[in-house]
C-alpha atoms as a PDB file:
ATOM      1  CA  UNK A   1      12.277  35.595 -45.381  1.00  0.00           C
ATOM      2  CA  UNK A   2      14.399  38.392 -43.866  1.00  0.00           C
ATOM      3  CA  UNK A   3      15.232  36.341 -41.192  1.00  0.00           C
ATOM      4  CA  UNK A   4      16.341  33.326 -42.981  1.00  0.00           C
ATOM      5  CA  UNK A   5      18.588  35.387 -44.669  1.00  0.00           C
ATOM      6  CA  UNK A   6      19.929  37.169 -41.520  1.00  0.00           C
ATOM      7  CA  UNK A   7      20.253  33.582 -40.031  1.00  0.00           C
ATOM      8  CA  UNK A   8      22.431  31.968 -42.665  1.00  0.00           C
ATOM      9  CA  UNK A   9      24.419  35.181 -42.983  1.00  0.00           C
ATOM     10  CA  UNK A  10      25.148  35.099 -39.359  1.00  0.00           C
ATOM     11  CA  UNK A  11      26.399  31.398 -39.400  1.00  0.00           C
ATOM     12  CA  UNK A  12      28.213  31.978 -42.361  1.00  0.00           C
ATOM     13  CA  UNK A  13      30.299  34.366 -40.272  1.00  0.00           C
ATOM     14  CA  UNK A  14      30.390  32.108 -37.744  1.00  0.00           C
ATOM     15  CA  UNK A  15      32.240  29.170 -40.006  1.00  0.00           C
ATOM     16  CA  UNK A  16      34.942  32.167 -41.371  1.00  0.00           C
ATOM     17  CA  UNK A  17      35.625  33.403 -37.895  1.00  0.00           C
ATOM     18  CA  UNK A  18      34.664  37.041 -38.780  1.00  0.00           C
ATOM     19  CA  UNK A  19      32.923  36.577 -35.420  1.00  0.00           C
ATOM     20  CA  UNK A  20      32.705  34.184 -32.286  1.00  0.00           C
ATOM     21  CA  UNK A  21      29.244  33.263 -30.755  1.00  0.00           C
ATOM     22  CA  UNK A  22      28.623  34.783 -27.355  1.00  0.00           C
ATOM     23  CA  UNK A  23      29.348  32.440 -24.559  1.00  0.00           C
ATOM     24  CA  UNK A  24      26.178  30.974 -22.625  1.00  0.00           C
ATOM     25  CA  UNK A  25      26.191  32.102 -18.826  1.00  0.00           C
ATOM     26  CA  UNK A  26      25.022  29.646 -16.326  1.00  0.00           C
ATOM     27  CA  UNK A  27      22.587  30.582 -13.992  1.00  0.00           C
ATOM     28  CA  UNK A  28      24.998  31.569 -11.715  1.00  0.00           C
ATOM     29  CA  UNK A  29      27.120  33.796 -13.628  1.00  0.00           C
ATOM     30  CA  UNK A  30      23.968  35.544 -14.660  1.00  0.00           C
ATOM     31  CA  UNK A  31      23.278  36.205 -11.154  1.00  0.00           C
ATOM     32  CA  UNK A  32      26.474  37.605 -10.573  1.00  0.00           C
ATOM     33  CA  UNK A  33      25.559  39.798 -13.482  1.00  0.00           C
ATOM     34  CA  UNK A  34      22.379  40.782 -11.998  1.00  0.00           C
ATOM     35  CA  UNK A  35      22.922  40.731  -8.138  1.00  0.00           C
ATOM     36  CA  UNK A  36      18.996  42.339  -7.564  1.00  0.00           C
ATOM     37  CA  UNK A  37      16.986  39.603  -9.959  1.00  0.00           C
ATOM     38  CA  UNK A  38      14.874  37.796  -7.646  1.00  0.00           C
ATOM     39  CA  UNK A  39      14.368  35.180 -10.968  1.00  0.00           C
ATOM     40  CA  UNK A  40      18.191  34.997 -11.022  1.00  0.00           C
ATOM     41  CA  UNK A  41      18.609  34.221  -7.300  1.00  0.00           C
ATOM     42  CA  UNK A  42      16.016  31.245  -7.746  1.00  0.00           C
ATOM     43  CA  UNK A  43      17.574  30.042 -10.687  1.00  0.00           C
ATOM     44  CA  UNK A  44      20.788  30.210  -9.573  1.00  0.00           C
ATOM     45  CA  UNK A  45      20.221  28.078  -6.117  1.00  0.00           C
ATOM     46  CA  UNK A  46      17.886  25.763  -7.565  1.00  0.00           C
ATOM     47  CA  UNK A  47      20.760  24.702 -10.462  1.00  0.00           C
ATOM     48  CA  UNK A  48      23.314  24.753  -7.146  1.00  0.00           C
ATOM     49  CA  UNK A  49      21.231  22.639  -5.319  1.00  0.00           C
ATOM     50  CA  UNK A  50      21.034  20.266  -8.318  1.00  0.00           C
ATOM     51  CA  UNK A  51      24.935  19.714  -8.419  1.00  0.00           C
ATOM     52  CA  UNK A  52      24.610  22.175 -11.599  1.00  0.00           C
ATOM     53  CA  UNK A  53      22.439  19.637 -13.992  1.00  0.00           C
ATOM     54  CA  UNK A  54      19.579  22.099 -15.730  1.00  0.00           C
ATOM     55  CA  UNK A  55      17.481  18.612 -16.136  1.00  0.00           C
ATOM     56  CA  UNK A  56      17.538  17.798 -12.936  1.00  0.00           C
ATOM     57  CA  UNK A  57      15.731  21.061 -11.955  1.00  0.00           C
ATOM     58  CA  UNK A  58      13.234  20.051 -14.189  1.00  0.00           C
ATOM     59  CA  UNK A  59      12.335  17.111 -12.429  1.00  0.00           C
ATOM     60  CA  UNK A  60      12.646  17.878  -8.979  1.00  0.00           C
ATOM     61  CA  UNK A  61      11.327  16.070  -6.054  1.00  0.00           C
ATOM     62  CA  UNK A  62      11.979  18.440  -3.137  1.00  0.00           C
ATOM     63  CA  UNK A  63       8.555  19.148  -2.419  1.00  0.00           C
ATOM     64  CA  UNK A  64       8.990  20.746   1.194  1.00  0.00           C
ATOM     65  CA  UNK A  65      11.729  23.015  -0.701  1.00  0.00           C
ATOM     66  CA  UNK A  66      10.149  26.717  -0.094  1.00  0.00           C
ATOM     67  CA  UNK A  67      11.277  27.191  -4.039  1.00  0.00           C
ATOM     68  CA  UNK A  68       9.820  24.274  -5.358  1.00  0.00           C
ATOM     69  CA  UNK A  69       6.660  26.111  -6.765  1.00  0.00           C
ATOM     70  CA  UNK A  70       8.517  28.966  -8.674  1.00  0.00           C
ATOM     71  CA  UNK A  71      11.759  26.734  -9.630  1.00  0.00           C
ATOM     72  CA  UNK A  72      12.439  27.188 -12.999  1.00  0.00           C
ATOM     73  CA  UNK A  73      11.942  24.732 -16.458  1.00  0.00           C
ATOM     74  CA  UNK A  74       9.266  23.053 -15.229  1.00  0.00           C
ATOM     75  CA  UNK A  75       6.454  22.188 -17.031  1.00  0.00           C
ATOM     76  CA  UNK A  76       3.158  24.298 -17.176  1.00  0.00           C
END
């Protein structure tokens, strides 16, 4: 129930502006915040290779693509 409770206080801070939500980072700003993270790297060219759509990822057809076995959001 704790968490409920954290939840709607959290949004309720949200709606008065006490605080601002955090901005989501693409996967290429996260690389850039992570140079090292081989997941990053992967993540990062495979949602540049996609003209930036996360959905397309998903559904990838690239088969010969050396990446195309550890691309990210597919499913298992």
């Amino acid at each position: 129930m704790k968490r409920m409770e954290a939840l709607e206080e959290y949004n309720r801070k949200i709606r008065s502006g006490e605080i601002q939500r955090s901005k989501q980072l693409n996967p290429i700003e996260k690389l850039k915040t992570k140079p090292n993270s081989l997941r990053f790297a992967v993540n990062a060219k495979c949602f540049d290779c996609t003209c930036q759509q996360k959905l397309e990822i998903k559904f990838c057809e690239a088969f010969d693509c050396p990446l195309f076995n550890v691309r990210p959001y597919q499913e298992k």
